[in-house]
C-alpha atoms as a PDB file:
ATOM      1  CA  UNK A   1      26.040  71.716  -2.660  1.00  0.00           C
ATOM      2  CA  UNK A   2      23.176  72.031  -0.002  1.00  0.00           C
ATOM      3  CA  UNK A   3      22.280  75.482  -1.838  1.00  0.00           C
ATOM      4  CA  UNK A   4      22.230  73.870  -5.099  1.00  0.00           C
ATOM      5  CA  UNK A   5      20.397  70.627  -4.077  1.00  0.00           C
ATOM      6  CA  UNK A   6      17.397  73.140  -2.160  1.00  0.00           C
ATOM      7  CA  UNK A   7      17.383  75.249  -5.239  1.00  0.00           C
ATOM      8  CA  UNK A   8      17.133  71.982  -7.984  1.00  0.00           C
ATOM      9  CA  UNK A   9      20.259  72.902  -9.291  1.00  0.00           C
ATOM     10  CA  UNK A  10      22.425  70.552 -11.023  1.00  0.00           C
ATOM     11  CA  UNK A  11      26.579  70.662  -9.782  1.00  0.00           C
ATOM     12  CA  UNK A  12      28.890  70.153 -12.940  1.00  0.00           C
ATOM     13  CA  UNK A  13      32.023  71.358 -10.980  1.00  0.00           C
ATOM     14  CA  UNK A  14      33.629  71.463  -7.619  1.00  0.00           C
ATOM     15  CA  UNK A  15      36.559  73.016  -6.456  1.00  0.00           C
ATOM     16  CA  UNK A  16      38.163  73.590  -2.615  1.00  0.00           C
ATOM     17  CA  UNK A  17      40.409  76.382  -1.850  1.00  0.00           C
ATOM     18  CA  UNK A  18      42.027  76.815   1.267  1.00  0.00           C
ATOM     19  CA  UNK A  19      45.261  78.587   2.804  1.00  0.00           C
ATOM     20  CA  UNK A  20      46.991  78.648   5.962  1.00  0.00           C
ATOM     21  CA  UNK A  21      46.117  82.253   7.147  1.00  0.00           C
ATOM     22  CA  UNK A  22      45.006  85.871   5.333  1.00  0.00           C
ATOM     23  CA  UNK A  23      48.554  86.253   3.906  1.00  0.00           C
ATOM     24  CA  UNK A  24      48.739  82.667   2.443  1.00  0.00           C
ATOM     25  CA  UNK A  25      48.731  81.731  -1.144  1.00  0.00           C
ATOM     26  CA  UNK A  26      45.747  79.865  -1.761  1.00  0.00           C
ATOM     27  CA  UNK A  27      46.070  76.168  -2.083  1.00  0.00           C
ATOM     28  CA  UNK A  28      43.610  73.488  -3.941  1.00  0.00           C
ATOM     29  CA  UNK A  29      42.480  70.490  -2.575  1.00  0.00           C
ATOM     30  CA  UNK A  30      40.563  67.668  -4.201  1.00  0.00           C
ATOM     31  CA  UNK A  31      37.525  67.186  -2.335  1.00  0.00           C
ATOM     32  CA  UNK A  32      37.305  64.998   1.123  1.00  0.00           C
ATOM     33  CA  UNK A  33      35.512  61.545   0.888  1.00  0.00           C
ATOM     34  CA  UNK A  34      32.223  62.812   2.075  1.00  0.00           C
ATOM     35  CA  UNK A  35      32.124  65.657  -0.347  1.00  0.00           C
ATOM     36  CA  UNK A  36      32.674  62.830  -3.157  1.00  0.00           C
ATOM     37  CA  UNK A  37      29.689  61.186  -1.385  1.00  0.00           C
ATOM     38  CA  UNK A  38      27.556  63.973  -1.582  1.00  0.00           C
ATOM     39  CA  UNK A  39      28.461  64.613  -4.968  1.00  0.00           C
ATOM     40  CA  UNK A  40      27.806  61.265  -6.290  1.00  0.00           C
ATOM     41  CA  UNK A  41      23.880  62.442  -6.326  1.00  0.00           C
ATOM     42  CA  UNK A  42      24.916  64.649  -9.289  1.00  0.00           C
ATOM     43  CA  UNK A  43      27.054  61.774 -11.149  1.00  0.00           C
ATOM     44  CA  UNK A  44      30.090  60.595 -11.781  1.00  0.00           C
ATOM     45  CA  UNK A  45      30.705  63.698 -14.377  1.00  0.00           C
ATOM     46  CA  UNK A  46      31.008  66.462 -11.742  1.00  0.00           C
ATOM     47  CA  UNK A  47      34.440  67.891 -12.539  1.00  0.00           C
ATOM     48  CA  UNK A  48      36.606  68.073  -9.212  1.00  0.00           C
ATOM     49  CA  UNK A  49      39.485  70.497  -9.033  1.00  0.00           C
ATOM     50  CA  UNK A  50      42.667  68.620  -8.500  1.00  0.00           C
ATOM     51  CA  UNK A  51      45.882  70.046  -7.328  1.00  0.00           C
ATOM     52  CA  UNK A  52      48.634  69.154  -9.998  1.00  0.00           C
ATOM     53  CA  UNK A  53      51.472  69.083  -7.183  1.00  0.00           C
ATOM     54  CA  UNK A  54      52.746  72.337  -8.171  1.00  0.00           C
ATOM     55  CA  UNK A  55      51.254  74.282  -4.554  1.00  0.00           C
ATOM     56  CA  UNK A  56      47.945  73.982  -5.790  1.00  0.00           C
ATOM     57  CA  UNK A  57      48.223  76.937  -8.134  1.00  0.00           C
ATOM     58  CA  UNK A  58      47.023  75.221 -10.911  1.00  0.00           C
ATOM     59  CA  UNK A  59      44.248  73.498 -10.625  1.00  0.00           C
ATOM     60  CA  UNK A  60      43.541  70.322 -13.094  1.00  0.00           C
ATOM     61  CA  UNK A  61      39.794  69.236 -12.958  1.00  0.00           C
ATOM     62  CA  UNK A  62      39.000  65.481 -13.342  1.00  0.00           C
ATOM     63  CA  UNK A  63      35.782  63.960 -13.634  1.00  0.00           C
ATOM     64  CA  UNK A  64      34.310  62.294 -10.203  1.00  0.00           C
ATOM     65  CA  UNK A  65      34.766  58.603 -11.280  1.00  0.00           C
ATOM     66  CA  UNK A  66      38.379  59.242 -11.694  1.00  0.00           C
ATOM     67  CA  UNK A  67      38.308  59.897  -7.780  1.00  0.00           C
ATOM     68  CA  UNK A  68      36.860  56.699  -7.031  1.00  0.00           C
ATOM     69  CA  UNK A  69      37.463  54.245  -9.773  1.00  0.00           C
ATOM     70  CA  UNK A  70      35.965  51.081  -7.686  1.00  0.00           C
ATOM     71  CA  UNK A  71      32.870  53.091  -5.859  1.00  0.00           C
ATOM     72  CA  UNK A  72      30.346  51.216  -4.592  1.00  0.00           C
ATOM     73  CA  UNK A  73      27.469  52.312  -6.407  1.00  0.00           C
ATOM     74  CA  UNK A  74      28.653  50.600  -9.717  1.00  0.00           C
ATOM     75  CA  UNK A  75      27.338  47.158  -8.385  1.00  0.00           C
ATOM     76  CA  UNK A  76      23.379  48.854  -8.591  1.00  0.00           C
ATOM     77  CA  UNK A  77      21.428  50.171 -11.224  1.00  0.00           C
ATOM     78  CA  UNK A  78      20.927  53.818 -11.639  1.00  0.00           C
ATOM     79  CA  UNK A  79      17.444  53.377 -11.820  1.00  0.00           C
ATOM     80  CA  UNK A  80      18.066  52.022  -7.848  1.00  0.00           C
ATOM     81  CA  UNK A  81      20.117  55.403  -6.533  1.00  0.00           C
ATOM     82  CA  UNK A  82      19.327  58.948  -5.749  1.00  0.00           C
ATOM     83  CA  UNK A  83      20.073  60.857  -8.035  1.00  0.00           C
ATOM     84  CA  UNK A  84      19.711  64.084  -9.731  1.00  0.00           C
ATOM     85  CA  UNK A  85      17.155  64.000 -12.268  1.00  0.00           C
ATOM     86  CA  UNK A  86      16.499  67.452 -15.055  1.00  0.00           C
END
């Protein structure tokens, strides 16, 4: 995200993979509250990998707004928010 954001780059997708040690199966995890903050600045439409409760092996990517159906940016106008711009 901080690459992206220096280089003007827009995010469309997000995904966090993580395991217990080198010998671990990899696991996904949807992404923490403050990366869903930090997203927010590329909209609501960034796709965030999901796990689908199967050990994370397969992955189902949702939009952002379906991670935070009440956020509190909805009460303001875009027009009022940071936000990525082409």
């Amino acid at each position: 995200m901080c690459e992206a954001m220096k280089l003007d780059r827009r995010v469309t997708h997000t995904i966090c993979v993580v395991r217990d040690d080198e010998h671990a199966p990899f696991t996904v995890l949807s992404p923490c509250g403050i990366c869903q903050e930090r997203l927010r600045y590329w909209g609501d439409d960034v796709m965030c990998a999901v796990s689908d409760n199967n050990q994370g092996e397969h992955p189902l990517f949702v939009p952002l707004r379906d991670l935070q159906p009440h956020h509190w940016t909805q009460v303001y106008p875009l027009t009022e928010l940071e936000h990525y711009e082409r």
